[in-house]
N, C-alpha and C. Protein backbone atom coordinates (compact mmCIF):
# COMPACT_ATOMS: atom_id res chain seq x y z
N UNK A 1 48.52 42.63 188.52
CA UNK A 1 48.64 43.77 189.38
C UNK A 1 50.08 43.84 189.87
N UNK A 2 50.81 45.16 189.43
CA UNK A 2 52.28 45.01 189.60
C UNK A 2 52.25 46.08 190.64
N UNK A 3 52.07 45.87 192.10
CA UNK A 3 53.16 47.36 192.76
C UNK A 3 51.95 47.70 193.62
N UNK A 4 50.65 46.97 193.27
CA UNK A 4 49.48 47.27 194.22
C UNK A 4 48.50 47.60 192.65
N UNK A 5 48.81 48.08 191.89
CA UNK A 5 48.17 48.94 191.09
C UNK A 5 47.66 48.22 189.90
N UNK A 6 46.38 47.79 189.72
CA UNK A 6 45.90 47.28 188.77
C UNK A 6 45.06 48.30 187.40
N UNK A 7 45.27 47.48 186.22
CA UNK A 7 44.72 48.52 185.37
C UNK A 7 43.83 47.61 184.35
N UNK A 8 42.77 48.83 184.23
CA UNK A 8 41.71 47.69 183.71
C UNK A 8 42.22 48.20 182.26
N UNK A 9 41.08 47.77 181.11
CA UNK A 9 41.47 47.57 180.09
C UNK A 9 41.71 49.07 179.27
N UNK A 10 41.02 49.94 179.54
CA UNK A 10 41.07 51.62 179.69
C UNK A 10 42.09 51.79 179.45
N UNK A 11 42.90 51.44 180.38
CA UNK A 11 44.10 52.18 180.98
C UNK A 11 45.42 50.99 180.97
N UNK A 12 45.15 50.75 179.77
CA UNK A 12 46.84 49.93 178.80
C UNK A 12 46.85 50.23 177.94
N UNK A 13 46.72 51.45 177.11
CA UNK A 13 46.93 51.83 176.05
C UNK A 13 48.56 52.01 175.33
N UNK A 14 49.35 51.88 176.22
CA UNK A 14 50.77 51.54 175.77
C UNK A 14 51.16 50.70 174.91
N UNK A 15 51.41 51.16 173.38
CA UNK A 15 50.84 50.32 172.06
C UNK A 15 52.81 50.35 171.50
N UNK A 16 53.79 51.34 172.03
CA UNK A 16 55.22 51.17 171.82
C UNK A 16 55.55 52.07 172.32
N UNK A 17 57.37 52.01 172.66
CA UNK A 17 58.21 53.05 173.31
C UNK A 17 59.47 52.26 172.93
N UNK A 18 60.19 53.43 172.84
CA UNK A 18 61.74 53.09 172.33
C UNK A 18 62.60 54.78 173.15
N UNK A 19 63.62 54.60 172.98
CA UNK A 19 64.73 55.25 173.40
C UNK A 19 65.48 55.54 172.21
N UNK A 20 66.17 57.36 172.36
CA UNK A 20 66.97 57.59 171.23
C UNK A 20 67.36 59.26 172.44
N UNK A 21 68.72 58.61 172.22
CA UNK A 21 69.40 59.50 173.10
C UNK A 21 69.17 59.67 174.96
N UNK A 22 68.26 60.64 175.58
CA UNK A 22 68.24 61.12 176.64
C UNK A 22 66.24 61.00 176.68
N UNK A 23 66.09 60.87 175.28
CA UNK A 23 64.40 61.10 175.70
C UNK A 23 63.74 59.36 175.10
N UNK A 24 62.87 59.26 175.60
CA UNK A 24 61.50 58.08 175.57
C UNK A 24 60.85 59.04 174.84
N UNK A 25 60.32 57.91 174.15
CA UNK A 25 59.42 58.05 172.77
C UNK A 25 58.18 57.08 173.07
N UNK A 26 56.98 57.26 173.12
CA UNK A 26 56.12 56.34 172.87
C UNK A 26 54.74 56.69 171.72
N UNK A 27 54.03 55.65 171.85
CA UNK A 27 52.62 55.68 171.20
C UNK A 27 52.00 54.97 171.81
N UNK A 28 50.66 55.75 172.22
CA UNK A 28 49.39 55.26 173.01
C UNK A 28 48.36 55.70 172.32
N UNK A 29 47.52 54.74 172.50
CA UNK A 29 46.07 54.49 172.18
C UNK A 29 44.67 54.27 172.98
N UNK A 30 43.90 54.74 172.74
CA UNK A 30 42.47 54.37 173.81
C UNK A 30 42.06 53.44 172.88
N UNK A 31 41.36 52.23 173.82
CA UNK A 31 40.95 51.42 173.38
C UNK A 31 39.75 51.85 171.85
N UNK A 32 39.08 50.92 171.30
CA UNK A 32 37.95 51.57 170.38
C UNK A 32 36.62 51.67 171.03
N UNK A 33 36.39 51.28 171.99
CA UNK A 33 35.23 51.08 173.60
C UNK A 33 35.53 52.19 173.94
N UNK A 34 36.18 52.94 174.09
CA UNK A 34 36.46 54.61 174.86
C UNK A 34 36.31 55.75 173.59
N UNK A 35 35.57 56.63 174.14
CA UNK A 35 35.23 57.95 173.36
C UNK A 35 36.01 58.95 174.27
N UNK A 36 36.54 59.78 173.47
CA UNK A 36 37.35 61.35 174.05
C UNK A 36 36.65 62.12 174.21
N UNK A 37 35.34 62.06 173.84
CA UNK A 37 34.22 62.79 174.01
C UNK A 37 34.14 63.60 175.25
N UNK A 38 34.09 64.43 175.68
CA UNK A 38 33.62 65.56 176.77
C UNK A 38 35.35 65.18 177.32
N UNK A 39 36.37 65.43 176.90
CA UNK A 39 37.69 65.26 177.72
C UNK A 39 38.43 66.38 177.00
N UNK A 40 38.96 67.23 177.73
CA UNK A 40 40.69 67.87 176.72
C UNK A 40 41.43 66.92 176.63
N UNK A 41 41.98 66.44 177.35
CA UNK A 41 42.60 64.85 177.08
C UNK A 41 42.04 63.63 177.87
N UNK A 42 41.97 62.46 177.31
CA UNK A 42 41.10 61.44 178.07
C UNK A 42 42.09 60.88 179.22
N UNK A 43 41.79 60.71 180.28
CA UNK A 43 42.53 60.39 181.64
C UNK A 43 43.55 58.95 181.47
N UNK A 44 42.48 57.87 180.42
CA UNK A 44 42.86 56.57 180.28
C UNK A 44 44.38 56.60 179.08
N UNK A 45 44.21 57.71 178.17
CA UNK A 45 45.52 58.04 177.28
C UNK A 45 46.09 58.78 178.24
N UNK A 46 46.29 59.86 179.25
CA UNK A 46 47.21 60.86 179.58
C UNK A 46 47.78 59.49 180.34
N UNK A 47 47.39 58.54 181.32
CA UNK A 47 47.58 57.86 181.84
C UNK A 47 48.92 56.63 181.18
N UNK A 48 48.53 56.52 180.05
CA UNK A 48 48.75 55.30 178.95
C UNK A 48 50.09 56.00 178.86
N UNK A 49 50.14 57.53 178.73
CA UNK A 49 51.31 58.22 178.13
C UNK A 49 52.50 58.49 179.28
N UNK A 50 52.10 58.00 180.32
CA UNK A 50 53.25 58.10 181.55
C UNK A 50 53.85 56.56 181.69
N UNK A 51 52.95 55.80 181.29
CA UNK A 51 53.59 53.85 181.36
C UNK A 51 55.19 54.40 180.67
N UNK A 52 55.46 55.16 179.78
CA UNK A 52 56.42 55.09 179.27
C UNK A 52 58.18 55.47 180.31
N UNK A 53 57.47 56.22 181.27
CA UNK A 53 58.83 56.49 182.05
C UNK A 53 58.32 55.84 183.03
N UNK A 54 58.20 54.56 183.18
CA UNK A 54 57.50 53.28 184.34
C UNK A 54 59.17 53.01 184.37
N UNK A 55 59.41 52.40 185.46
CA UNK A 55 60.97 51.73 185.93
C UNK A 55 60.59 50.73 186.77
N UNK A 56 60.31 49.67 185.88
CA UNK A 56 59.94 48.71 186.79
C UNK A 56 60.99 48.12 187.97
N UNK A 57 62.21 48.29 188.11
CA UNK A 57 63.13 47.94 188.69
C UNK A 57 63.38 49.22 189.64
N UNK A 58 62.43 50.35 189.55
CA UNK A 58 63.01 51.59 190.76
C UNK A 58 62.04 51.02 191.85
N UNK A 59 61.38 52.13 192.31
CA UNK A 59 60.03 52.16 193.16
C UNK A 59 59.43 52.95 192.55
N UNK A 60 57.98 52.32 193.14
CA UNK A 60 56.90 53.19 192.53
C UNK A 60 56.71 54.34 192.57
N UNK A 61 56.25 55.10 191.68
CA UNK A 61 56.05 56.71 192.05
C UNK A 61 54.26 57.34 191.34
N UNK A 62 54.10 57.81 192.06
CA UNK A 62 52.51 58.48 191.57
C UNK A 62 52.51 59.77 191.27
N UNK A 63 51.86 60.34 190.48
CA UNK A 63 52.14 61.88 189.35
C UNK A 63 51.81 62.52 191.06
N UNK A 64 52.34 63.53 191.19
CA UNK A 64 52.42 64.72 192.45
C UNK A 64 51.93 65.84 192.19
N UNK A 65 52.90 66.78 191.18
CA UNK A 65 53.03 67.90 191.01
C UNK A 65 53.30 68.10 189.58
N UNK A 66 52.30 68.87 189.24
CA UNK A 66 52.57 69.43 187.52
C UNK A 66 52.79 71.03 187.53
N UNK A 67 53.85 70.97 186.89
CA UNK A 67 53.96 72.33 186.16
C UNK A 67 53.70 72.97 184.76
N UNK A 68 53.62 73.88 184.42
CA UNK A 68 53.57 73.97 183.08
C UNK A 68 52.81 73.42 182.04
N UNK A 69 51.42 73.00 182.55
CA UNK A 69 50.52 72.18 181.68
C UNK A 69 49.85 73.12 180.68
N UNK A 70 49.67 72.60 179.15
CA UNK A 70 49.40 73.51 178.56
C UNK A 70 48.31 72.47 177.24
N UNK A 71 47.33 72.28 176.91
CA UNK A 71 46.46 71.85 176.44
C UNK A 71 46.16 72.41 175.19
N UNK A 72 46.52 71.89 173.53
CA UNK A 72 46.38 72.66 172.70
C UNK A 72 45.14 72.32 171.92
N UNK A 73 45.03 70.86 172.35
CA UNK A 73 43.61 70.63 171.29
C UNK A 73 42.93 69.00 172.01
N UNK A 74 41.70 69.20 171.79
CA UNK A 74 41.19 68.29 172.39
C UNK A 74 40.25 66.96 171.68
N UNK A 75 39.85 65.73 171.88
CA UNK A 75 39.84 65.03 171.41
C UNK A 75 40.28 63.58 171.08
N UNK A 76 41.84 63.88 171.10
CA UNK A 76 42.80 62.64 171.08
C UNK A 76 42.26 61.39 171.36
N UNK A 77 42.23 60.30 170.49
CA UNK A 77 42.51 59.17 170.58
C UNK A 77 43.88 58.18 170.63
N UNK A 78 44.76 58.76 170.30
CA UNK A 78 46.08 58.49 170.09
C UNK A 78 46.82 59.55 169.86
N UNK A 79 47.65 59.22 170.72
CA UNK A 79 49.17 60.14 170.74
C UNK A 79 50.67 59.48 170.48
N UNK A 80 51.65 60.74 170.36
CA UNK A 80 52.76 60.50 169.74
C UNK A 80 53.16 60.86 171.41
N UNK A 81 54.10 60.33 172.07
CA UNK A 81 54.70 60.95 173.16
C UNK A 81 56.40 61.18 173.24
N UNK A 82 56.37 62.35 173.72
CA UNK A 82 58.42 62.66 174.22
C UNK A 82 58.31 62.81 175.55
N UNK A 83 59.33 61.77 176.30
CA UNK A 83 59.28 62.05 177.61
C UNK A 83 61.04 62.59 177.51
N UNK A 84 61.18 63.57 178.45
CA UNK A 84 62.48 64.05 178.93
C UNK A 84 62.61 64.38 180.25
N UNK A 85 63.78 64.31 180.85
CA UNK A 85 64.37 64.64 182.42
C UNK A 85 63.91 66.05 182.24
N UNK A 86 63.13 66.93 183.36
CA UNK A 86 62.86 68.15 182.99
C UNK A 86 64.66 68.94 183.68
N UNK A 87 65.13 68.25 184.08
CA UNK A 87 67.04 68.85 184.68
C UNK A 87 66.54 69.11 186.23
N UNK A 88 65.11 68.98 186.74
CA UNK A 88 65.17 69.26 188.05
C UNK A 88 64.77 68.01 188.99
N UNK A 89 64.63 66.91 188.36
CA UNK A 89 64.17 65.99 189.16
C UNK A 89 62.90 65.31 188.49
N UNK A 90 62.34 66.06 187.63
CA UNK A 90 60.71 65.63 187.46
C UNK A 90 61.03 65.11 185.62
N UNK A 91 59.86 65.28 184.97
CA UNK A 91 59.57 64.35 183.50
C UNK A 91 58.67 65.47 183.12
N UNK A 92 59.26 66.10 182.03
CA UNK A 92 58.69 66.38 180.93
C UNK A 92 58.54 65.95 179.77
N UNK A 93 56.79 65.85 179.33
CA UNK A 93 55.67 65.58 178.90
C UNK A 93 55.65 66.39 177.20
N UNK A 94 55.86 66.26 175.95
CA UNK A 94 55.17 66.54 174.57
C UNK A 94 54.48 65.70 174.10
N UNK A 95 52.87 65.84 173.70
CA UNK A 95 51.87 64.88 173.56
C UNK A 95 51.22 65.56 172.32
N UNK A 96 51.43 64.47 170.92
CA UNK A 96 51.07 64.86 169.85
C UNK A 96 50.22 64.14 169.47
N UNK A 97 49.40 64.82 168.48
CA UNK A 97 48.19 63.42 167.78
C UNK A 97 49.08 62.76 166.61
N UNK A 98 48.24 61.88 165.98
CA UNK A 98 49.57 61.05 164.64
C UNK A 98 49.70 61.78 163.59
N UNK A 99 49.42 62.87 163.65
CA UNK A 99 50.10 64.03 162.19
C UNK A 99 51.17 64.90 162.94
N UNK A 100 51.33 64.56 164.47
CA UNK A 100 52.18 65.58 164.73
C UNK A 100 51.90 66.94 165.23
N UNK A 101 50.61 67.53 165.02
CA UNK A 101 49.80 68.69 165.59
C UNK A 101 49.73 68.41 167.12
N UNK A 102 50.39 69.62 168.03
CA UNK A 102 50.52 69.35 169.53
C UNK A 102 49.14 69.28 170.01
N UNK A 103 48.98 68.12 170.90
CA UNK A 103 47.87 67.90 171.54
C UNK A 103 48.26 69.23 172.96
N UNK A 104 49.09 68.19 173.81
CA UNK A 104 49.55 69.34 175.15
C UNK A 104 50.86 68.98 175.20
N UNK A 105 51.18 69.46 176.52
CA UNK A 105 52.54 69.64 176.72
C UNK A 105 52.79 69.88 178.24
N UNK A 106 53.96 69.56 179.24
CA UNK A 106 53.70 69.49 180.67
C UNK A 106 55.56 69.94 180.70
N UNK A 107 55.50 71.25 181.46
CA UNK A 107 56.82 71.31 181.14
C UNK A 107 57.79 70.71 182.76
N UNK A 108 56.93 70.30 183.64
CA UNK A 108 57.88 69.39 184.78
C UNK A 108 56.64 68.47 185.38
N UNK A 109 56.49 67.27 185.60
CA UNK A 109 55.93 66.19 186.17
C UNK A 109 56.79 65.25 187.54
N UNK A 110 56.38 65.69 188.92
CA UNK A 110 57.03 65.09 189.53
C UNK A 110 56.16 64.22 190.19
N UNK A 111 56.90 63.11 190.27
CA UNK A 111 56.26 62.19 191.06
C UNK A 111 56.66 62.35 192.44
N UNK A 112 56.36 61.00 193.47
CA UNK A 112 56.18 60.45 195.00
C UNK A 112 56.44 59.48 194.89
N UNK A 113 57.33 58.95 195.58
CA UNK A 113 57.46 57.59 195.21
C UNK A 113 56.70 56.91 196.61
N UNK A 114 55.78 55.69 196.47
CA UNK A 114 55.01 55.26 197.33
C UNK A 114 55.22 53.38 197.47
N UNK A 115 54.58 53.26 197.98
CA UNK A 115 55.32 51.64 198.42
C UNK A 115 53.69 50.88 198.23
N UNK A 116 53.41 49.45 197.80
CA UNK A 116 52.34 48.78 197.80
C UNK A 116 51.59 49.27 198.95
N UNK A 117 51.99 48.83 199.86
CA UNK A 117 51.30 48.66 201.45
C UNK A 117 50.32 50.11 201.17
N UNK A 118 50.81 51.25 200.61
CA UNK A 118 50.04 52.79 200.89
C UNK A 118 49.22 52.55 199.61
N UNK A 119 49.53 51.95 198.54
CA UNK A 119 48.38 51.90 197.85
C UNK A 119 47.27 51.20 197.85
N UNK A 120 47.69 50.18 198.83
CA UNK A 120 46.59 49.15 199.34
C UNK A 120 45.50 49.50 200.07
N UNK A 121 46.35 50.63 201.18
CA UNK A 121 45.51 51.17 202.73
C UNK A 121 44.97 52.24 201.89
N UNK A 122 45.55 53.00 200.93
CA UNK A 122 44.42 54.26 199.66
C UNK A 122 42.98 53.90 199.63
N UNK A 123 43.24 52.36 198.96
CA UNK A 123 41.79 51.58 198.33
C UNK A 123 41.21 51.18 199.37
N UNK A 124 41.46 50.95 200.83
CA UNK A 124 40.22 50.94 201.69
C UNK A 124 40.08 52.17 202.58
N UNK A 125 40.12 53.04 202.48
CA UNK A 125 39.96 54.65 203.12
C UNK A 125 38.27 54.85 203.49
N UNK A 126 38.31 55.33 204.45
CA UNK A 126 36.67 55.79 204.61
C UNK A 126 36.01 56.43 203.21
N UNK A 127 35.02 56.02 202.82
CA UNK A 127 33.96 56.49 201.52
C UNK A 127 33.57 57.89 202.06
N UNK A 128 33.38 58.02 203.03
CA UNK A 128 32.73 59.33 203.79
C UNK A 128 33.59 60.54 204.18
N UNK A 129 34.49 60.38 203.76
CA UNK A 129 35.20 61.36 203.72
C UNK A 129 34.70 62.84 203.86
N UNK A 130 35.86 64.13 204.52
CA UNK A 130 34.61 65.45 204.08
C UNK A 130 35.75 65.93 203.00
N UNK A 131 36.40 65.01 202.39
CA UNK A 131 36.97 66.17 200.92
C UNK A 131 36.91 64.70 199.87
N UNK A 132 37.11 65.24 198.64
CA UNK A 132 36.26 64.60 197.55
C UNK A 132 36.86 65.10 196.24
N UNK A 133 37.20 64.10 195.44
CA UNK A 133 37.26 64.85 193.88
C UNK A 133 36.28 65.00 192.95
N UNK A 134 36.04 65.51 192.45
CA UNK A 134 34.71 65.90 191.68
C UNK A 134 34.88 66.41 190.12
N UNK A 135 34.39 66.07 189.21
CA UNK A 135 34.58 66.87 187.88
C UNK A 135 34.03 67.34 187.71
N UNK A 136 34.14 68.62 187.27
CA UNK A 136 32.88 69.89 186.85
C UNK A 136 33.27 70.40 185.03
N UNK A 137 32.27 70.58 184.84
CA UNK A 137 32.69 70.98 183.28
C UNK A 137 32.71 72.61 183.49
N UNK A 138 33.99 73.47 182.74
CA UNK A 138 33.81 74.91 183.11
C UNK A 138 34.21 75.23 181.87
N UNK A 139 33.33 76.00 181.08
CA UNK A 139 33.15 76.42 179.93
C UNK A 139 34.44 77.12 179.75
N UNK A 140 34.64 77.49 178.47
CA UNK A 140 35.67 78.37 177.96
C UNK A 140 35.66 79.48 178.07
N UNK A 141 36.82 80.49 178.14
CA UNK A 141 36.29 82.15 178.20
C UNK A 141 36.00 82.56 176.67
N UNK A 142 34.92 83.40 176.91
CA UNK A 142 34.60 84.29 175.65
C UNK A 142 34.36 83.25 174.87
N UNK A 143 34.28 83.68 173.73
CA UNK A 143 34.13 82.73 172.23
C UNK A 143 34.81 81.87 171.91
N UNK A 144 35.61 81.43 173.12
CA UNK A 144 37.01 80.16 172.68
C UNK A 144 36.65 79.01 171.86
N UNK A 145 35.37 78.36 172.06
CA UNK A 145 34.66 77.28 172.07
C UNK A 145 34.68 77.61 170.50
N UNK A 146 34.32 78.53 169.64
CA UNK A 146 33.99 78.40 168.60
C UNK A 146 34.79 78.86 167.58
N UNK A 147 36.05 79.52 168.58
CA UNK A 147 37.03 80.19 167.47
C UNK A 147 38.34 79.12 167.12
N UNK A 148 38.30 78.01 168.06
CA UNK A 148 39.23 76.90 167.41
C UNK A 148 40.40 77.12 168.35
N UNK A 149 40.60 78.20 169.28
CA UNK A 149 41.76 78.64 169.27
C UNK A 149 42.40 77.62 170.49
N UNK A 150 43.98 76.99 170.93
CA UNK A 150 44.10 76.15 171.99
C UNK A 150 43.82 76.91 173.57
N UNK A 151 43.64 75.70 173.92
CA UNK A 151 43.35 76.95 175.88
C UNK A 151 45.34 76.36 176.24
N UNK A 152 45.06 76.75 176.99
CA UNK A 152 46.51 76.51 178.07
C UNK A 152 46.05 76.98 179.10
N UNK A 153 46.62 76.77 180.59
CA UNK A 153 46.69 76.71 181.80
C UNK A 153 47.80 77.54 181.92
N UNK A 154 47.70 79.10 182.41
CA UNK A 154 48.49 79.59 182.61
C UNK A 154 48.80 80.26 183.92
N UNK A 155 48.25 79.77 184.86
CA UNK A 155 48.20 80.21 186.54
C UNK A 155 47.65 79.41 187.15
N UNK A 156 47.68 79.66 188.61
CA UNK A 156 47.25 78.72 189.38
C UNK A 156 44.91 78.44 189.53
N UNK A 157 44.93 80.33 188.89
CA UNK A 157 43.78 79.93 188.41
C UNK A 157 42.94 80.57 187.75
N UNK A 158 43.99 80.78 186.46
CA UNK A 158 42.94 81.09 185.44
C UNK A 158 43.61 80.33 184.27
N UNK A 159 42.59 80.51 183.22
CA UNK A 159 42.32 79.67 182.29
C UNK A 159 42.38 80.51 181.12
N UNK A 160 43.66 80.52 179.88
CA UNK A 160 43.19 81.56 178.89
C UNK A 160 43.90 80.53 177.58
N UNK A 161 43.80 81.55 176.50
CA UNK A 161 43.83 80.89 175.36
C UNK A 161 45.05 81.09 174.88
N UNK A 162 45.75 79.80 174.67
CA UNK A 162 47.61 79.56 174.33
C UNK A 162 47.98 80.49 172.84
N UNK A 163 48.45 80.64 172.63
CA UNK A 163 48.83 81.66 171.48
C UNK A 163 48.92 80.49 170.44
N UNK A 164 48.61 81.37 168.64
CA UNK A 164 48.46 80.33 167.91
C UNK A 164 50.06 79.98 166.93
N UNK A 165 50.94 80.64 167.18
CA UNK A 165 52.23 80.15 166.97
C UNK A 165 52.71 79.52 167.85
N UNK A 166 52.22 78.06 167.83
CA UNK A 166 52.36 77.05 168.86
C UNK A 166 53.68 76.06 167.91
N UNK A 167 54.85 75.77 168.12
CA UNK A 167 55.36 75.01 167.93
C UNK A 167 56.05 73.60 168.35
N UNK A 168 55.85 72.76 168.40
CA UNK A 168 55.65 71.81 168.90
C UNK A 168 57.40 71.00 168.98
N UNK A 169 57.68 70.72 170.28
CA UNK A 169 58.57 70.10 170.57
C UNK A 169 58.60 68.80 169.38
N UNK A 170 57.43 68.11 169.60
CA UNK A 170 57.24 66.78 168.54
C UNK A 170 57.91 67.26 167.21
N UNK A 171 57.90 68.37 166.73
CA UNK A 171 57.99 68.58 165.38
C UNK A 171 58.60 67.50 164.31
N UNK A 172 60.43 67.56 164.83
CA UNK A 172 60.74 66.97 164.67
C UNK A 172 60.91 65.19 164.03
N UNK A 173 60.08 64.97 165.24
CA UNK A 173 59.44 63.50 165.53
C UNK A 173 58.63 63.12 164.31
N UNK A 174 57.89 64.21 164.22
CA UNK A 174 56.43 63.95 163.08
C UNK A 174 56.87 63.79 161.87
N UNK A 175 58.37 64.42 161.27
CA UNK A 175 58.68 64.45 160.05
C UNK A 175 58.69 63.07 159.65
């Protein structure tokens, strides 16, 4: 447990990362015990895919604020990852499967940077709380489900389907 934050076996999927130029490169994996099953992306890989801009020598920081999240296909067991400085402070996110076909994509990720002691006092918080996170499954609009086509997140709250000349930052990478 480094920083307060322990990770069970789920959630080490950090299988390599290297550097070439300005961006982090990695590859993550879910264990073979984990199914992607009912996920757009599984929490224990999106998770696996941020170890890569870890600084063990800064302070800690916890995901905050996402912008630009955009979800092209679902499933993933393994990804190809590009992390880059988004130029404002935060980390942008290209998340490919191993042929290179864009999984998603996050065009600013900012963290918080937080100290042990707050992640400690997190894990004993009243259970009873009156607010709560919850997962709900919310179907696709229209015929999405069966026409193949990617969703993306394009507002604060609605949900529509990403256009299919999707080109993928990874491209490159995949060759």
């Amino acid at each position: 447990m480094a920083n307060g934050l322990g990770y069970g076996p789920a959630f080490q999927g950090l299988r390599a990362l290297w550097r070439h130029g300005d961006a982090w490169f990695a590859e993550v994996r879910l264990p073979d015990d984990q199914s992607a099953d009912g996920f757009g992306l599984h929490p224990a890989l999106l998770d696996a895919a941020l170890h890569g801009a870890v600084d063990p020598a800064a302070p800690m920081r916890l995901p905050f604020s996402w912008t630009g999240v955009r979800l092209y296909a679902s499933g993933a067991t393994a990804l190809r990852v590009r992390l880059t400085d988004d130029g404002q402070g935060g980390l942008a996110l290209a998340l490919a499967d191993g042929d290179g076909v864009p999984v998603a994509e996050v065009d600013s990720l900012v963290g918080r940077a937080v100290t042990e002691e707050q992640v400690r006092a997190a894990g004993t918080g009243d259970r009873d709380a009156v607010l709560w996170v919850d997962w709900l499954e919310v179907p696709p609009p229209g015929d999405a489900s069966e026409s193949g086509a990617p969703w993306a997140l394009v507002g604060p709250d609605d949900l529509a389907l990403g256009g299919s000349a999707v080109r993928s930052p990874l491209a490159a990478y995949a060759d």
